[in-house]
PDB file of N, CA and C in Angstrom:
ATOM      1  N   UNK A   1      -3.932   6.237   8.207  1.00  0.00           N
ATOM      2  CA  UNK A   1      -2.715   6.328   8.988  1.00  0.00           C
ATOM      3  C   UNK A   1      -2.836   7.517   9.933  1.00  0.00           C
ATOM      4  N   UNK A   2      -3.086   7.349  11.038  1.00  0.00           N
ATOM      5  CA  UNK A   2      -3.438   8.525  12.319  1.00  0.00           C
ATOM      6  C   UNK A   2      -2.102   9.286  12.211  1.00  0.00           C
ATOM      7  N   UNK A   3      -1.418   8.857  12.377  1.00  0.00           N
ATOM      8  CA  UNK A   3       0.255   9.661  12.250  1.00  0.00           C
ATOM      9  C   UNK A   3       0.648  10.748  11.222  1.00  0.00           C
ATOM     10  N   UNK A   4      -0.160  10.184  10.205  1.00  0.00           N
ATOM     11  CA  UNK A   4       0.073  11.038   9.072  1.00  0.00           C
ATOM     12  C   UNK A   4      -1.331  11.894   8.074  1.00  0.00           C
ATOM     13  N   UNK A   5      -2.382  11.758   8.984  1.00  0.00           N
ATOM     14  CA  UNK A   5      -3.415  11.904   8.619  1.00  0.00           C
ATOM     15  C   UNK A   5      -3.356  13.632   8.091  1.00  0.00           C
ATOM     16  N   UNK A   6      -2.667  14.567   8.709  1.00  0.00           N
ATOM     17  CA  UNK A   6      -2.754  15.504   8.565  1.00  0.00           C
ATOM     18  C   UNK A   6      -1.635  16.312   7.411  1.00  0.00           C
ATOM     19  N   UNK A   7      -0.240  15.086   7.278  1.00  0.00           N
ATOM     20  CA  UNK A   7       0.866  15.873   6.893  1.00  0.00           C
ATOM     21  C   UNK A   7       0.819  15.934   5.490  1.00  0.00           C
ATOM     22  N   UNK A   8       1.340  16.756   4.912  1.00  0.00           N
ATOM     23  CA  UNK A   8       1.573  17.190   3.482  1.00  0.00           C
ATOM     24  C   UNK A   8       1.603  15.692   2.512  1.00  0.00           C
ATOM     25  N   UNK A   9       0.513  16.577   1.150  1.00  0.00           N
ATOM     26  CA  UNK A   9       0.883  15.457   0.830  1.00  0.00           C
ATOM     27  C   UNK A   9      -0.248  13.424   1.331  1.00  0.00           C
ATOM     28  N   UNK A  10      -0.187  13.713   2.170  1.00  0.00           N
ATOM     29  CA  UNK A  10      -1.501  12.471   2.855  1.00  0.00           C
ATOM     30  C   UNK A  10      -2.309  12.491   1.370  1.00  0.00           C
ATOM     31  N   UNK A  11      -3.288  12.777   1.402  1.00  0.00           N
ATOM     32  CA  UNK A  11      -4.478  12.791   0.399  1.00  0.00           C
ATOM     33  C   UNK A  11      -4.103  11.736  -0.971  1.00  0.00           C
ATOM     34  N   UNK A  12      -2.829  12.524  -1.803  1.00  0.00           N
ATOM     35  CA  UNK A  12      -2.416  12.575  -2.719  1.00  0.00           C
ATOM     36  C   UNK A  12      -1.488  11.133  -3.073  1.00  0.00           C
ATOM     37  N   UNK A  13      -1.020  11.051  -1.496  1.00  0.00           N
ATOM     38  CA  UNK A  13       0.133   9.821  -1.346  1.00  0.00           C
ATOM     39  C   UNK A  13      -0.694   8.290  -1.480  1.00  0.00           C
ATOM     40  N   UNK A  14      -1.948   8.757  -0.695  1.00  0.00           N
ATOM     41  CA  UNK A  14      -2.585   7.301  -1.063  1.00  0.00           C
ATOM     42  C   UNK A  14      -3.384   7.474  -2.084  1.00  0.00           C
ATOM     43  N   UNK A  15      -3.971   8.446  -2.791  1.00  0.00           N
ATOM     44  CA  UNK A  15      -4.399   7.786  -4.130  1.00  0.00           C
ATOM     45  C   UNK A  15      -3.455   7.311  -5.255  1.00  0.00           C
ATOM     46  N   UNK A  16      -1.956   7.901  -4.897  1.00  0.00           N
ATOM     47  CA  UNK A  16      -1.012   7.115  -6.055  1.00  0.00           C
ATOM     48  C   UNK A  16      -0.477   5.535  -5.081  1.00  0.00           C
ATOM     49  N   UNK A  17      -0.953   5.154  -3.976  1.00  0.00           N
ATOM     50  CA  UNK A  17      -0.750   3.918  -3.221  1.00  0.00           C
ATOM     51  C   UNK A  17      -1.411   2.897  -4.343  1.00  0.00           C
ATOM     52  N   UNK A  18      -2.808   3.287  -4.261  1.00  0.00           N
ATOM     53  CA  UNK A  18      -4.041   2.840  -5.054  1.00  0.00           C
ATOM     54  C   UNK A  18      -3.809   2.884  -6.306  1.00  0.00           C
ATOM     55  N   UNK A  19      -3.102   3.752  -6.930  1.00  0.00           N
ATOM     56  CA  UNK A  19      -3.189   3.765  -8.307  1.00  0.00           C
ATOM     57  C   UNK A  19      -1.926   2.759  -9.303  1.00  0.00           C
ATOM     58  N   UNK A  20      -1.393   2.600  -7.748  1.00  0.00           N
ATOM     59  CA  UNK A  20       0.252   1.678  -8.190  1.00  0.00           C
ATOM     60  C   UNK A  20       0.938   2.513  -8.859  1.00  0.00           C
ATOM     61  N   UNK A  21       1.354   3.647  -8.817  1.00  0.00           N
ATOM     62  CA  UNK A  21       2.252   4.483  -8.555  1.00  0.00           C
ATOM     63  C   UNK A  21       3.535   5.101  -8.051  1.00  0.00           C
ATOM     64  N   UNK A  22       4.411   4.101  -7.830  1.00  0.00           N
ATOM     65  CA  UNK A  22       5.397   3.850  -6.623  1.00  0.00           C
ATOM     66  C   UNK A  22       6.147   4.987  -6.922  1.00  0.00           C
ATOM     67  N   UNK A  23       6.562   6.167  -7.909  1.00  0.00           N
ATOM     68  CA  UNK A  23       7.405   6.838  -7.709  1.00  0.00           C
ATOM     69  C   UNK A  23       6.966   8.395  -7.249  1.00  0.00           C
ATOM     70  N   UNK A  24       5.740   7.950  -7.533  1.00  0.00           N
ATOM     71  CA  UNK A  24       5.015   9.255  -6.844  1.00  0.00           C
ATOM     72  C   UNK A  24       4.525   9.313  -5.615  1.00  0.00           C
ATOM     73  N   UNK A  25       4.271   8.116  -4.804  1.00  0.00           N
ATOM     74  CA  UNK A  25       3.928   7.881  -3.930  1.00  0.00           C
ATOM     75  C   UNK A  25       5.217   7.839  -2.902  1.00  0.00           C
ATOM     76  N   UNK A  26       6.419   7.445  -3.192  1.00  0.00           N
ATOM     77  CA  UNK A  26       7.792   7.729  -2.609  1.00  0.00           C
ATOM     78  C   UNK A  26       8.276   9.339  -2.472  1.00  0.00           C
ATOM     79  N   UNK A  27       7.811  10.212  -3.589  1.00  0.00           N
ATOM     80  CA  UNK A  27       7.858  11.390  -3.959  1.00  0.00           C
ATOM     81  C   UNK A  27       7.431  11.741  -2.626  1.00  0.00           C
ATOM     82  N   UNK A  28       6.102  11.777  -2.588  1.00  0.00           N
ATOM     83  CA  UNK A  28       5.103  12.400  -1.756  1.00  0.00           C
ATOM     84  C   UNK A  28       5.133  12.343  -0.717  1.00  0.00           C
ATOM     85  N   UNK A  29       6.035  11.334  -0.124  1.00  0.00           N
ATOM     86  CA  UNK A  29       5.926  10.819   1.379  1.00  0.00           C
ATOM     87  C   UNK A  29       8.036  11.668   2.045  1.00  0.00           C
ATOM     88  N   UNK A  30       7.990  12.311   0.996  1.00  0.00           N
ATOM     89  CA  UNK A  30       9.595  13.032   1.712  1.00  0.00           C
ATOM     90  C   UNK A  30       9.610  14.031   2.360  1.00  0.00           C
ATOM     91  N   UNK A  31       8.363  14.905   2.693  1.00  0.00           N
ATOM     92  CA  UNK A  31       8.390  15.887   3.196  1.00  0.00           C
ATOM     93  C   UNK A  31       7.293  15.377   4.843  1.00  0.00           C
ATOM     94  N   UNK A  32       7.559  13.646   5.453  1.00  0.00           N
ATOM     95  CA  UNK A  32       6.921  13.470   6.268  1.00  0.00           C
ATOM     96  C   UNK A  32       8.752  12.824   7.074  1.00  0.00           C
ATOM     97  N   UNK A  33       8.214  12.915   8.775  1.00  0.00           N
ATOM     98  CA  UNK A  33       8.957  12.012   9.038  1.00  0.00           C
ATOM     99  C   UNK A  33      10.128  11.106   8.929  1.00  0.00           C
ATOM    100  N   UNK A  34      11.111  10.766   8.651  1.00  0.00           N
ATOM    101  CA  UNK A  34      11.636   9.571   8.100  1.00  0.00           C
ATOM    102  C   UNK A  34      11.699   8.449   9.052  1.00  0.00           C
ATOM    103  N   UNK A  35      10.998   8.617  10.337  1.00  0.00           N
ATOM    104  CA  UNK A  35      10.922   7.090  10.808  1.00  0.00           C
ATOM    105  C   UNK A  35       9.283   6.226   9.970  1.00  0.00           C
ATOM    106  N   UNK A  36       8.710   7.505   9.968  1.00  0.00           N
ATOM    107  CA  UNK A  36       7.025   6.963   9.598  1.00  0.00           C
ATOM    108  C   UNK A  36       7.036   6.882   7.682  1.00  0.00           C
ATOM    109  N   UNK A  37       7.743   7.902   7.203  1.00  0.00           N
ATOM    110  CA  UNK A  37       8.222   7.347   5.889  1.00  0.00           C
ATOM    111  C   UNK A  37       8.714   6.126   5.529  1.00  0.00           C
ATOM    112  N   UNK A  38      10.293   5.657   6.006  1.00  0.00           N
ATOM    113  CA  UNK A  38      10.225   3.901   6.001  1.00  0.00           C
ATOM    114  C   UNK A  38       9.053   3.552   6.075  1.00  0.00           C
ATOM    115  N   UNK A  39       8.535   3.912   6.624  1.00  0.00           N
ATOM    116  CA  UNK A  39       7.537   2.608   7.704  1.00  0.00           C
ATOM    117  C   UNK A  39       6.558   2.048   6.536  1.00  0.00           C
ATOM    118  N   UNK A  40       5.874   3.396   6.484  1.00  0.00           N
ATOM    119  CA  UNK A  40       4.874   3.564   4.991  1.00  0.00           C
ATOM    120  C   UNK A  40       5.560   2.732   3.923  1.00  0.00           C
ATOM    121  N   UNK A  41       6.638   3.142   3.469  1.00  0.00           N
ATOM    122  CA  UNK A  41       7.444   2.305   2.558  1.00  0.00           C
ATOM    123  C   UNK A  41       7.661   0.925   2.580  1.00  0.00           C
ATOM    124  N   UNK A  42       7.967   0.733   3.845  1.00  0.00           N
ATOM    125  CA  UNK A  42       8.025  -0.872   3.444  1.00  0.00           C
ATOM    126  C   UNK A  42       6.480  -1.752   3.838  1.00  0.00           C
ATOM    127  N   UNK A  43       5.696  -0.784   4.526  1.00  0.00           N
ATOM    128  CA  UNK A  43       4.260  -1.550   4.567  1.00  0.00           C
ATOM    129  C   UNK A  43       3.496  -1.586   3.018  1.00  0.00           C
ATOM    130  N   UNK A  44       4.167  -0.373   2.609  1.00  0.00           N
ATOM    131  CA  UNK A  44       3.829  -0.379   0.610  1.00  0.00           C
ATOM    132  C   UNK A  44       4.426  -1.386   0.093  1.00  0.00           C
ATOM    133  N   UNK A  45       5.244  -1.977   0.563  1.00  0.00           N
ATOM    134  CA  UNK A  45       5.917  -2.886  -0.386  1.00  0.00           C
ATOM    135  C   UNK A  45       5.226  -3.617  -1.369  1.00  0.00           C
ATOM    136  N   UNK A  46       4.507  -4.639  -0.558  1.00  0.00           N
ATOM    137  CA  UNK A  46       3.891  -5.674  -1.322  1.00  0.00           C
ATOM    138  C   UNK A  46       2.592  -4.908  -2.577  1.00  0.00           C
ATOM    139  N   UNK A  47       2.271  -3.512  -2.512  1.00  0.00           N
ATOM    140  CA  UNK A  47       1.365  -3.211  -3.514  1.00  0.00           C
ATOM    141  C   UNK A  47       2.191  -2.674  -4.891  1.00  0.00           C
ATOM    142  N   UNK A  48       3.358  -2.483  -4.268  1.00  0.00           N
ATOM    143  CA  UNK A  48       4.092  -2.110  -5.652  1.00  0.00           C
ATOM    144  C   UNK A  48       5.027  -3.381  -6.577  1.00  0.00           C
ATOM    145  N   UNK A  49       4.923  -4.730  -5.675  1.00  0.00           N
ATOM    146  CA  UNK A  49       5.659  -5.837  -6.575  1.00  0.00           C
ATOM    147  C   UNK A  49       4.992  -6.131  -7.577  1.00  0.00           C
ATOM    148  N   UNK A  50       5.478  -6.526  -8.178  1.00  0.00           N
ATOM    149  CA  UNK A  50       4.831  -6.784 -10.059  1.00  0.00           C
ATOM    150  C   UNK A  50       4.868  -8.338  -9.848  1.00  0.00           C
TER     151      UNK A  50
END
């Protein structure tokens, strides 16, 4: 994600993406943006449905 490649948090946010992690990965992404947060969020969607 070029947008967010640098901001707090990045690194950490997608290995709990990967790890299916959704409350840590929501965690992690609050100290970015909130237009690019949604965004992330609902492009996460489909890895966190059960």
């Amino acid at each position: 994600m070029e947008m967010v490649g640098d901001a707090p948090g990045f690194e950490e946010s997608a290995r709990a993406l990967f790890a299916g992690e959704a409350g840590r990965f929501e965690s992690l992404l609050l100290a970015w943006p909130e237009d690019v947060r949604e965004h992330a969020l609902w492009l996460a969607t489909d890895a966190f449905a059960a």
